[in-house]
Protein backbone atom coordinates (compact mmCIF):
# COMPACT_ATOMS: atom_id res chain seq x y z
CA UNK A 1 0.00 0.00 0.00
CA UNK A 2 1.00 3.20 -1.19
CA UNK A 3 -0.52 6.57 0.66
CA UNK A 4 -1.70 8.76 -1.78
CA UNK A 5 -1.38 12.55 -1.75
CA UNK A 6 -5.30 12.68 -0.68
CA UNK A 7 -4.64 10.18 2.14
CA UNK A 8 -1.94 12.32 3.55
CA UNK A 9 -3.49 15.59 2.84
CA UNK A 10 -6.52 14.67 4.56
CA UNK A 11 -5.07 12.93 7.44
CA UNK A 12 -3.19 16.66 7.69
CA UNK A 13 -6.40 18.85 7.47
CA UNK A 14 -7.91 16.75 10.17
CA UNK A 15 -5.23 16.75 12.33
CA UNK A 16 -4.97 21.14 11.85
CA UNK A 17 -8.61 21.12 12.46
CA UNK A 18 -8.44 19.35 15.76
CA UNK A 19 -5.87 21.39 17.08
CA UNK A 20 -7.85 24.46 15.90
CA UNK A 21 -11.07 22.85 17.83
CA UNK A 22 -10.84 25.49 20.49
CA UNK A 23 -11.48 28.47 17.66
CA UNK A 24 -15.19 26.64 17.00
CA UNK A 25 -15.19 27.17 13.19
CA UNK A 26 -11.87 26.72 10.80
CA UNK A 27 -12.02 28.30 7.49
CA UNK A 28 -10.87 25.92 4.76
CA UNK A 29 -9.06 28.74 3.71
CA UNK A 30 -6.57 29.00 7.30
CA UNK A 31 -5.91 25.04 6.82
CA UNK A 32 -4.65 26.01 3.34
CA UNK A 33 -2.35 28.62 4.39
CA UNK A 34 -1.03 26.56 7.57
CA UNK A 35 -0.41 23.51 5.61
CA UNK A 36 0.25 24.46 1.85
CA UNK A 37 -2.17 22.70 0.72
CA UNK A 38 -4.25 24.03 -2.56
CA UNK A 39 -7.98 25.15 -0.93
CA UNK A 40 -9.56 23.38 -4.26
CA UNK A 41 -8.24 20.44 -3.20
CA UNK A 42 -9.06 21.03 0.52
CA UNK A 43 -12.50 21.58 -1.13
CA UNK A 44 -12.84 18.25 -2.77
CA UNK A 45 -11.29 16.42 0.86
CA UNK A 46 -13.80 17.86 2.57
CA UNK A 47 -16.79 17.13 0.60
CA UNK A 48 -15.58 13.02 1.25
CA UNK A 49 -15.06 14.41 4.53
CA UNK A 50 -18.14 15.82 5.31
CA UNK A 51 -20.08 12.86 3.82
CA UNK A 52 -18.56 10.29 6.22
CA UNK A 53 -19.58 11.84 9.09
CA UNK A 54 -15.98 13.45 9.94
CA UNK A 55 -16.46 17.28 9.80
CA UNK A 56 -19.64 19.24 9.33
CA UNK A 57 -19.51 22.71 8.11
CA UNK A 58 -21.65 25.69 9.15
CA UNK A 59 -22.70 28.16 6.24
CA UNK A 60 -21.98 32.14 6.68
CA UNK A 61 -19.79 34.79 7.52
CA UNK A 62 -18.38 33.11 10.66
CA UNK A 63 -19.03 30.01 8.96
CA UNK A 64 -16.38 27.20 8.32
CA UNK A 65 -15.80 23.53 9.49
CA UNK A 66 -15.74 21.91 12.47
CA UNK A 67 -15.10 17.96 13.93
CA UNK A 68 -18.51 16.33 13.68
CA UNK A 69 -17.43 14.27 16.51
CA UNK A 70 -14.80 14.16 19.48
CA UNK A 71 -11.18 13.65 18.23
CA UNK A 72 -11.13 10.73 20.59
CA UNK A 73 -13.54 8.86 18.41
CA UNK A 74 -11.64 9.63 14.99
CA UNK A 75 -9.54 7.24 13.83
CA UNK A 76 -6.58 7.27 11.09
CA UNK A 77 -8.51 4.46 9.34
CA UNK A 78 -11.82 6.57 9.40
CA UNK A 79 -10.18 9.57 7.80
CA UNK A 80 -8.49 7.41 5.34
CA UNK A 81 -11.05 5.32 4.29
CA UNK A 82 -12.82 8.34 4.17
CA UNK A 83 -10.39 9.52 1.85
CA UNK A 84 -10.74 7.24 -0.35
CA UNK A 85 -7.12 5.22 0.47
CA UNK A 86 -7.35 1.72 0.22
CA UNK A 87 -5.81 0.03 3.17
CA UNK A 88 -5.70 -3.29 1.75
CA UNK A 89 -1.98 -4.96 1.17
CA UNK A 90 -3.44 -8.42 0.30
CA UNK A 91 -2.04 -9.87 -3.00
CA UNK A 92 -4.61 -8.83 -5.25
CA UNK A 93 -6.23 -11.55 -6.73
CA UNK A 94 -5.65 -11.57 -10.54
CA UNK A 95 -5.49 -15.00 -12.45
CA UNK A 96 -3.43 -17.06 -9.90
CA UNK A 97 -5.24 -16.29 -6.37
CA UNK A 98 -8.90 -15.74 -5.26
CA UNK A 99 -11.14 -16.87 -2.19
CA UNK A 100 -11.68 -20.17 -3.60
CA UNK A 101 -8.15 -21.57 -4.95
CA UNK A 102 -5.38 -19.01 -3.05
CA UNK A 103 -2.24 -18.92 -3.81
CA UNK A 104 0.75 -19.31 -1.37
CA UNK A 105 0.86 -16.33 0.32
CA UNK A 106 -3.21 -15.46 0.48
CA UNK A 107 -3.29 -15.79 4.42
CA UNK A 108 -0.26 -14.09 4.76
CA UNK A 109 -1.38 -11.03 2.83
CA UNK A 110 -4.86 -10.90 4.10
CA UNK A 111 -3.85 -11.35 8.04
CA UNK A 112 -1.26 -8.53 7.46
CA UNK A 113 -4.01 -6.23 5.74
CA UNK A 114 -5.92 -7.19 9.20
CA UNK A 115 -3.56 -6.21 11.61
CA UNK A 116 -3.14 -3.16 9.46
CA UNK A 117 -6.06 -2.14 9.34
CA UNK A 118 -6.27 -2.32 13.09
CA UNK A 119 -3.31 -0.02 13.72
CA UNK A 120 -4.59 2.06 12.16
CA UNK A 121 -8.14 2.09 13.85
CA UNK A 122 -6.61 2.22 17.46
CA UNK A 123 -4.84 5.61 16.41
CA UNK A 124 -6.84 8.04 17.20
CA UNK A 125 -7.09 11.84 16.11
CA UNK A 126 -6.31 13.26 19.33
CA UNK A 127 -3.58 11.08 20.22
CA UNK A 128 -1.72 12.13 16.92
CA UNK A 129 -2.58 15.75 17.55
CA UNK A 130 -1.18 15.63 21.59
CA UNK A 131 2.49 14.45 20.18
CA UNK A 132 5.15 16.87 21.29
CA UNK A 133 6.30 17.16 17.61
CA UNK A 134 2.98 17.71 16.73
CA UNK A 135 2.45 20.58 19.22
CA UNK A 136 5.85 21.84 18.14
CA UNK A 137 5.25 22.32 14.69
CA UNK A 138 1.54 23.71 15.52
CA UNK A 139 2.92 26.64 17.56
CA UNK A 140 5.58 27.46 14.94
CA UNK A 141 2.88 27.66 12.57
CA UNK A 142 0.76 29.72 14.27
CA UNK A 143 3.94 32.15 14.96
CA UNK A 144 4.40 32.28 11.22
CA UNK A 145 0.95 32.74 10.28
CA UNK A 146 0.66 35.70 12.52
CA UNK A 147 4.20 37.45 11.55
CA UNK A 148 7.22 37.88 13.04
CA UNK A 149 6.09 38.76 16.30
CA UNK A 150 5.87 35.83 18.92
CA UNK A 151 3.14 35.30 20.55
CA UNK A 152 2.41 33.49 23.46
CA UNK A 153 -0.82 31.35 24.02
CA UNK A 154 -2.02 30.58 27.28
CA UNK A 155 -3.81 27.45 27.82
């Protein structure tokens, strides 16, 4: 398995929106900025977004997009399945392997997709967000976005 752009993207945008969550709304726009990402294709993530239940948006001037549910209860393999990633490393099938004669390695390929799979599920959103590197990187952002003059943010 190979994680596509989108994958990675949207894992990102999920990740800045949860440690925006305090602010209420996030512009698609801000995520852009923060994380270089092109807001058209920010656009198009969020729609798939959206429609699995991730983020919800809220029209108007103070409108924007929010977590649709507790970053404790998103998962990495929500947002990428979401997404559109395909988290699936078994061997493919093709002429020499399917359910009913599989070849060699079939168990071996489907069991690792399986344990896969469940890394993936027990890693949730906020524990991603709460790593120090993570929180690093966030501040520095948010220094940069602002200009040159530091800030400090209380908590």
């Amino acid at each position: 398995m190979k994680l596509t752009t989108k994958g990675r993207y949207a894992v990102t945008a999920m990740m800045d929106l949860a440690l925006h969550a305090k602010l209420d709304r996030i512009a698609l726009v801000d995520i852009a900025e923060r994380q270089n990402i092109s807001l058209a294709y920010l656009e198009q993530l969020f729609r798939s977004l959206r429609k699995a239940n991730l983020v919800k948006s809220v029209r108007g001037a103070k409108g924007g997009y929010m977590l649709a549910r507790c970053d404790k209860e998103i998962s990495l393999a929500d947002i990428l399945i979401a997404a559109d990633e395909h988290i699936n490393l078994a061997c493919g099938g093709g002429s020499t392997c399917d359910e009913v004669n599989p070849c060699l390695t079939h168990n071996l390929w489907t069991n690792l997709s399986r344990e896969f799979f469940q890394f993936l599920d027990s890693k949730k959103l906020s524990d991603l967000v709460r790593s120090r590197h993570v929180q690093t990187m966030a501040t520095q952002q948010d220094v940069t976005s602002i200009g040159d003059i530091p800030i400090h943010i209380s908590s």
